[in-house]
N, C-alpha and C. Protein backbone atom coordinates (compact mmCIF):
# COMPACT_ATOMS: atom_id res chain seq x y z
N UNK A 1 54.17 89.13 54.22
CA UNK A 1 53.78 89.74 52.98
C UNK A 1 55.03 90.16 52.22
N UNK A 2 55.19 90.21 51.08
CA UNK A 2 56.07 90.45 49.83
C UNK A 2 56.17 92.07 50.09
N UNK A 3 57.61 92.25 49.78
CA UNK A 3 57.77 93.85 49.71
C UNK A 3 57.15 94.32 47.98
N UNK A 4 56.65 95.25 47.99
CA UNK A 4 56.02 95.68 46.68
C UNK A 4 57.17 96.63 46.19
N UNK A 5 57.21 95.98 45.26
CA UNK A 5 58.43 96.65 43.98
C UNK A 5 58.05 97.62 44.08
N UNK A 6 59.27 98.81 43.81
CA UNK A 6 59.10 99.97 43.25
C UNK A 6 59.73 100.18 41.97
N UNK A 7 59.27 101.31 41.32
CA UNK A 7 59.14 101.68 40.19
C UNK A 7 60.37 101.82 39.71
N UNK A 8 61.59 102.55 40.64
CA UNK A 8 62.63 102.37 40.67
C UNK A 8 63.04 100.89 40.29
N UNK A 9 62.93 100.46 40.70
CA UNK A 9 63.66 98.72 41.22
C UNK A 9 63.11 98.49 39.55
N UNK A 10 61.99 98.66 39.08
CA UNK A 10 61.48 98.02 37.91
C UNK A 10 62.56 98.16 36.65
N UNK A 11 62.79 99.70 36.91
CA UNK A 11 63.89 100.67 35.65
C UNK A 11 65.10 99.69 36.20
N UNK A 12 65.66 99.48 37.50
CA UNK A 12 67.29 98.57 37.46
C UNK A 12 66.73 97.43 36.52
N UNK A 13 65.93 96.76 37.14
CA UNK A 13 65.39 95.28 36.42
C UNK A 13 65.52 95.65 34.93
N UNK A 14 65.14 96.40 34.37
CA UNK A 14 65.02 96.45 33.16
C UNK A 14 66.21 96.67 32.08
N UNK A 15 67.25 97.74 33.08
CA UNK A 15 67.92 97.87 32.13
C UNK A 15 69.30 96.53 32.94
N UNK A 16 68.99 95.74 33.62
CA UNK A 16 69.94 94.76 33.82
C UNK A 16 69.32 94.15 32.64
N UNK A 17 68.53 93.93 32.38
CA UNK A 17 67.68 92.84 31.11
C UNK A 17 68.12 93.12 29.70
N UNK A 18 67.99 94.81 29.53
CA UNK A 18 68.29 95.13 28.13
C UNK A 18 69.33 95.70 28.23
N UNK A 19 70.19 96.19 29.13
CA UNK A 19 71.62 97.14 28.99
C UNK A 19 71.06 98.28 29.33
N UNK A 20 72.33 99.25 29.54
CA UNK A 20 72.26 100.58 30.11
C UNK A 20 72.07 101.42 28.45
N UNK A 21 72.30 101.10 27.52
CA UNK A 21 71.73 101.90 26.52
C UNK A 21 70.18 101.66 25.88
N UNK A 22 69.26 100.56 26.54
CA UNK A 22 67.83 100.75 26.40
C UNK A 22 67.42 101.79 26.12
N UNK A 23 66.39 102.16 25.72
CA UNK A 23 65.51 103.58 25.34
C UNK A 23 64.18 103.34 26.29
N UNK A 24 63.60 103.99 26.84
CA UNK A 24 62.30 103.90 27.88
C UNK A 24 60.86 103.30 26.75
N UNK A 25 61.47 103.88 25.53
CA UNK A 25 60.17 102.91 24.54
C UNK A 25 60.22 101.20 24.76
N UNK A 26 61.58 101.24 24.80
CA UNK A 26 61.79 100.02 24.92
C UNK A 26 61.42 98.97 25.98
N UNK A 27 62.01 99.93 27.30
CA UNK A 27 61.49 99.16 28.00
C UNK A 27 60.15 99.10 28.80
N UNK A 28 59.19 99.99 28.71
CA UNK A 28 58.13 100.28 28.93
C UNK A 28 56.98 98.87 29.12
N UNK A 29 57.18 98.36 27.79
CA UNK A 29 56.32 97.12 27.03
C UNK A 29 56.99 95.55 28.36
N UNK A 30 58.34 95.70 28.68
CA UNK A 30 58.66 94.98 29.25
C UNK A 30 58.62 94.90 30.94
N UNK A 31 58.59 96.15 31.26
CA UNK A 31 58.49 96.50 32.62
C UNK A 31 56.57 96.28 32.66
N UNK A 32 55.34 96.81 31.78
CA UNK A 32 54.42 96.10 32.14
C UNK A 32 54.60 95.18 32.08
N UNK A 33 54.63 94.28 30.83
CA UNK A 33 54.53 92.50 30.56
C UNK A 33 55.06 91.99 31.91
N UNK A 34 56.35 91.73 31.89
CA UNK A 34 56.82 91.37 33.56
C UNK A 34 56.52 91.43 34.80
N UNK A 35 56.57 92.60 35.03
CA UNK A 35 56.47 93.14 36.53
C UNK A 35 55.09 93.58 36.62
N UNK A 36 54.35 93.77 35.75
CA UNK A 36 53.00 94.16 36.28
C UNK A 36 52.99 95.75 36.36
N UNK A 37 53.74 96.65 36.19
CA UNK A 37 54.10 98.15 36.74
C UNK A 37 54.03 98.90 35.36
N UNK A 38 53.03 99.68 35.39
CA UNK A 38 52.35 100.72 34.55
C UNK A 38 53.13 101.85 35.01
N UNK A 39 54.38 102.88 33.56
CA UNK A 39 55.31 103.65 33.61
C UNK A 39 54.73 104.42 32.90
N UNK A 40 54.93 105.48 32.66
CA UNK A 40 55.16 106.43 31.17
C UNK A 40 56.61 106.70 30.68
N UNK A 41 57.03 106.58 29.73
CA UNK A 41 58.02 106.62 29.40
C UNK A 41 58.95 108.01 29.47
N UNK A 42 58.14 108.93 30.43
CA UNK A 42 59.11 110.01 31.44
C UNK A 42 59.84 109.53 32.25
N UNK A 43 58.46 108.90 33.01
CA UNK A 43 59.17 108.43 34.31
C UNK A 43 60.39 107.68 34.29
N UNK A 44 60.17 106.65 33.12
CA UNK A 44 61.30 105.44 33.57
C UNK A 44 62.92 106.35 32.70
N UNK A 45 62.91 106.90 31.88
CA UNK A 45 63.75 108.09 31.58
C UNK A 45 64.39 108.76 32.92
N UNK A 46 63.42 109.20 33.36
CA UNK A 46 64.03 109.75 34.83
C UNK A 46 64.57 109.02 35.80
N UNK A 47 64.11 108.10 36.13
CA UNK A 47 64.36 106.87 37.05
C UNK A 47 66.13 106.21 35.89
N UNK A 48 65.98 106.09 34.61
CA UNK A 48 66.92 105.63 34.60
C UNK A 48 68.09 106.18 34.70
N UNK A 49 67.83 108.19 34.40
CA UNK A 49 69.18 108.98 34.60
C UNK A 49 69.28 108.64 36.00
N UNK A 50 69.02 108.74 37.03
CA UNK A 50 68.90 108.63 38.52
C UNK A 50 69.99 107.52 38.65
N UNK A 51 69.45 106.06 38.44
CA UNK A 51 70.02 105.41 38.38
C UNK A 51 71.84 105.23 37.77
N UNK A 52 71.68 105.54 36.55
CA UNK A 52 72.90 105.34 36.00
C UNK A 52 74.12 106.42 36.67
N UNK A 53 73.53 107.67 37.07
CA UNK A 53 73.96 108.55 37.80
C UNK A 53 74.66 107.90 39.19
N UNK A 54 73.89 107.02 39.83
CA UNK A 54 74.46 106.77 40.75
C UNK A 54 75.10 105.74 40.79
N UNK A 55 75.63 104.44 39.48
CA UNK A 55 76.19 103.90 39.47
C UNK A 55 77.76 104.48 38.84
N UNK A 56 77.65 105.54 38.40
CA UNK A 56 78.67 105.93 38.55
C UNK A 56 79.70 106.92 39.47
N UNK A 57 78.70 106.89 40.48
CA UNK A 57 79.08 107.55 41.78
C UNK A 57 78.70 109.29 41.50
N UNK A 58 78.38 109.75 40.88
CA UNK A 58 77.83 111.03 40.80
C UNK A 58 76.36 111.32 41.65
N UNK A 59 76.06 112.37 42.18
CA UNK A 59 74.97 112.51 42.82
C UNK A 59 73.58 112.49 42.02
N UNK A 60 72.37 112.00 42.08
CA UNK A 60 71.38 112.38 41.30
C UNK A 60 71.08 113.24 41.16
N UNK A 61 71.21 114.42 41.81
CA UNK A 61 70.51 115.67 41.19
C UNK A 61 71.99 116.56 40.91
N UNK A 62 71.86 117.00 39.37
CA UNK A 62 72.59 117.53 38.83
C UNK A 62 73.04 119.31 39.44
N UNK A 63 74.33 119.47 39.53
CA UNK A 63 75.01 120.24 39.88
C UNK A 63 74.22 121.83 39.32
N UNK A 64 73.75 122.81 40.34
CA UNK A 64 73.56 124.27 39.37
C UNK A 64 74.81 124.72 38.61
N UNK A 65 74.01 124.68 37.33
CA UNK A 65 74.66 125.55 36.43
C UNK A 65 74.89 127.37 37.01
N UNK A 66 76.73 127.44 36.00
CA UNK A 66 76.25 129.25 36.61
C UNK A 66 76.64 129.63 34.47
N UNK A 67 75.91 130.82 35.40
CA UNK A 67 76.51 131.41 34.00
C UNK A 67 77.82 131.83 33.19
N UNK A 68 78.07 131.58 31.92
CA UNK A 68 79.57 132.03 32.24
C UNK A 68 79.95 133.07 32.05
N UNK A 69 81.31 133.05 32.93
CA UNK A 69 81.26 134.76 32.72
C UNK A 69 81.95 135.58 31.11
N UNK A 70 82.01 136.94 31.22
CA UNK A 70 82.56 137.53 30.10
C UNK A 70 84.01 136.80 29.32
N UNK A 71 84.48 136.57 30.18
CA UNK A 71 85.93 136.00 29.64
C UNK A 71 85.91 134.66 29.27
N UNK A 72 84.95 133.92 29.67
CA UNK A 72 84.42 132.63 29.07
C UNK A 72 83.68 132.50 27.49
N UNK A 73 82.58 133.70 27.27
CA UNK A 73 82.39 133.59 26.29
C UNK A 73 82.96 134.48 25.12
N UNK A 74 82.88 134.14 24.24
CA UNK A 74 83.79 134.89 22.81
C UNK A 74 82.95 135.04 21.96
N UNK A 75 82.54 136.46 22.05
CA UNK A 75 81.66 137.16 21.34
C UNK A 75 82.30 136.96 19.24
N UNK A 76 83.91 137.40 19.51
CA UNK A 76 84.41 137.47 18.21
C UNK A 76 84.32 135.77 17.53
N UNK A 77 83.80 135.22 18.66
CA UNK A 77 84.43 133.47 18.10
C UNK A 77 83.30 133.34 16.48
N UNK A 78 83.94 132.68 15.48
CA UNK A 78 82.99 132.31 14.30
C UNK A 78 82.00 131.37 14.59
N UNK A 79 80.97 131.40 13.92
CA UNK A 79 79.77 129.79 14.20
C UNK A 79 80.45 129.00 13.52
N UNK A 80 81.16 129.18 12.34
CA UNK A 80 82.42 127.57 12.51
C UNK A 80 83.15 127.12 13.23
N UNK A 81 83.12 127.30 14.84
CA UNK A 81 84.19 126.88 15.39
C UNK A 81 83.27 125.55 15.77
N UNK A 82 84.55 124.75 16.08
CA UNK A 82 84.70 123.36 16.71
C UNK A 82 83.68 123.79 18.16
N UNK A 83 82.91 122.26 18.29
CA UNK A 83 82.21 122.46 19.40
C UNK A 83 83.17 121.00 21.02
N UNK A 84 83.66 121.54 22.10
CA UNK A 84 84.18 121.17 22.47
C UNK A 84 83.79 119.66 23.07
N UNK A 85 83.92 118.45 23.12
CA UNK A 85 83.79 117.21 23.51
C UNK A 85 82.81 117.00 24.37
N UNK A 86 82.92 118.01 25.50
CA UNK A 86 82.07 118.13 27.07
C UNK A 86 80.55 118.54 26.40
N UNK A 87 80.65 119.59 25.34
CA UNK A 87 79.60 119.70 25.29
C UNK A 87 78.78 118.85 24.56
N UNK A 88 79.55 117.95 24.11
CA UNK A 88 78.43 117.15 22.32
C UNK A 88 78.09 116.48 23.56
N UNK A 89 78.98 115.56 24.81
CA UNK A 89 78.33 115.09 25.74
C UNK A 89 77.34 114.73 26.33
N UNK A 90 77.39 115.76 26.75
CA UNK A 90 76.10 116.77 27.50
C UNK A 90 75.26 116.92 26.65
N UNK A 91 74.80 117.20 25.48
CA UNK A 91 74.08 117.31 24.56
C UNK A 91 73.35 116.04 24.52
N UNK A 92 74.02 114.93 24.38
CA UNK A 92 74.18 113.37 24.10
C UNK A 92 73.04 112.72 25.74
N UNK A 93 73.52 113.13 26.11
CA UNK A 93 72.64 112.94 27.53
C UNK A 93 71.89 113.66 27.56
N UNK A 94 71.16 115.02 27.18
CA UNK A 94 70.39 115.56 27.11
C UNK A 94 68.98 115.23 26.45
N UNK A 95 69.66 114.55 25.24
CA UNK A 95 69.00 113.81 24.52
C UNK A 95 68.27 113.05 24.92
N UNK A 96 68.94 111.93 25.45
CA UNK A 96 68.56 110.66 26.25
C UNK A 96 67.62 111.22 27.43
N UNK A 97 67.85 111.84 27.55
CA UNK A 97 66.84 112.44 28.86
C UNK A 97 65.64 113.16 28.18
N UNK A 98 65.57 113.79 27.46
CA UNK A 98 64.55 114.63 27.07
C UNK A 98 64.16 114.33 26.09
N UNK A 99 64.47 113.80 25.13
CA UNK A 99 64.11 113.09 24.01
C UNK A 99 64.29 114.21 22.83
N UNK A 100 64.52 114.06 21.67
CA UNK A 100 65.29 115.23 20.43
C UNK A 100 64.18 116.14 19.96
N UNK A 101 62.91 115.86 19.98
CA UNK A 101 61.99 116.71 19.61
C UNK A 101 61.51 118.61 21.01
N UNK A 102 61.53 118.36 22.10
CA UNK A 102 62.07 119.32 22.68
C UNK A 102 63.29 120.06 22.85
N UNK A 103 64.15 119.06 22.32
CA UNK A 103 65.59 120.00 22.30
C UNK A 103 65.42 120.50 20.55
N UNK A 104 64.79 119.79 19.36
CA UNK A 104 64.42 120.61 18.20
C UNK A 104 63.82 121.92 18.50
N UNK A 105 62.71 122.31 19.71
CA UNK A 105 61.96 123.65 19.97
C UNK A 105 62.80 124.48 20.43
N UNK A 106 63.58 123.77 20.85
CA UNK A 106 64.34 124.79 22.14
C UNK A 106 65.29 125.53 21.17
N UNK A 107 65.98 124.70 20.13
CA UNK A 107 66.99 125.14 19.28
C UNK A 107 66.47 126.15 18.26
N UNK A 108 65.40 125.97 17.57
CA UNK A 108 64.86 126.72 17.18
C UNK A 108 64.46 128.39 17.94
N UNK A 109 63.87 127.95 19.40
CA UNK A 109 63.39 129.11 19.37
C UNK A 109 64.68 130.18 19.55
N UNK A 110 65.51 129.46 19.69
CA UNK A 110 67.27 130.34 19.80
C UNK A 110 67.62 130.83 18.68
N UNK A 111 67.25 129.99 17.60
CA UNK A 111 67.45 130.30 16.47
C UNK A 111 67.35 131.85 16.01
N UNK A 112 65.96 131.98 16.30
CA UNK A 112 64.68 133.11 15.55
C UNK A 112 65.71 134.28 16.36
């Protein structure tokens, strides 16, 4: 008997097909058509940070955050300051992971 794909294996397949910058809309339509494997476009999001994570040798599950401490943050700093590289980053992947309309709520509710 045939080993039965996993869902995993579907997200490598896919983004060997379309590249590592695919969007899970994208490949959703292709991972059914093909493979037969019904995703939601969480899952394969998740499956693909996982993945790309570990092709670059980093562990899949992301490091705890700590808080930072007093001397880290700068109360006097202006909201014009420059935002540092690491973070647009991180932001940038955040994105990709969560998609911009929850990080719109989130920003907001910081806002208020």
């Amino acid at each position: 008997m045939a080993k039965k794909l996993t869902k995993q294996e579907a997200v490598r397949r896919a983004l060997q097909h379309f590249g590592n910058d695919a969007k899970p809309a994208q490949m959703k339509p292709w991972i059914k058509q093909e493979l037969s494997i019904e995703m939601s476009t969480d899952h394969i999001s998740t499956a693909k940070g996982s993945i790309l994570k570990a092709q670059k040798g980093k562990p899949a599950k992301a490091a705890p955050q700590t808080a930072p401490t007093k001397k880290e943050v700068s109360t006097s700093a202006p909201r014009t300051a420059s935002i540092p590289l690491d973070d647009i980053l991180y932001i940038k992947a955040l994105v990709g992971r969560v998609g911009p309309e929850p990080l719109h709520t989130l920003i907001d509710a910081f806002a208020k």
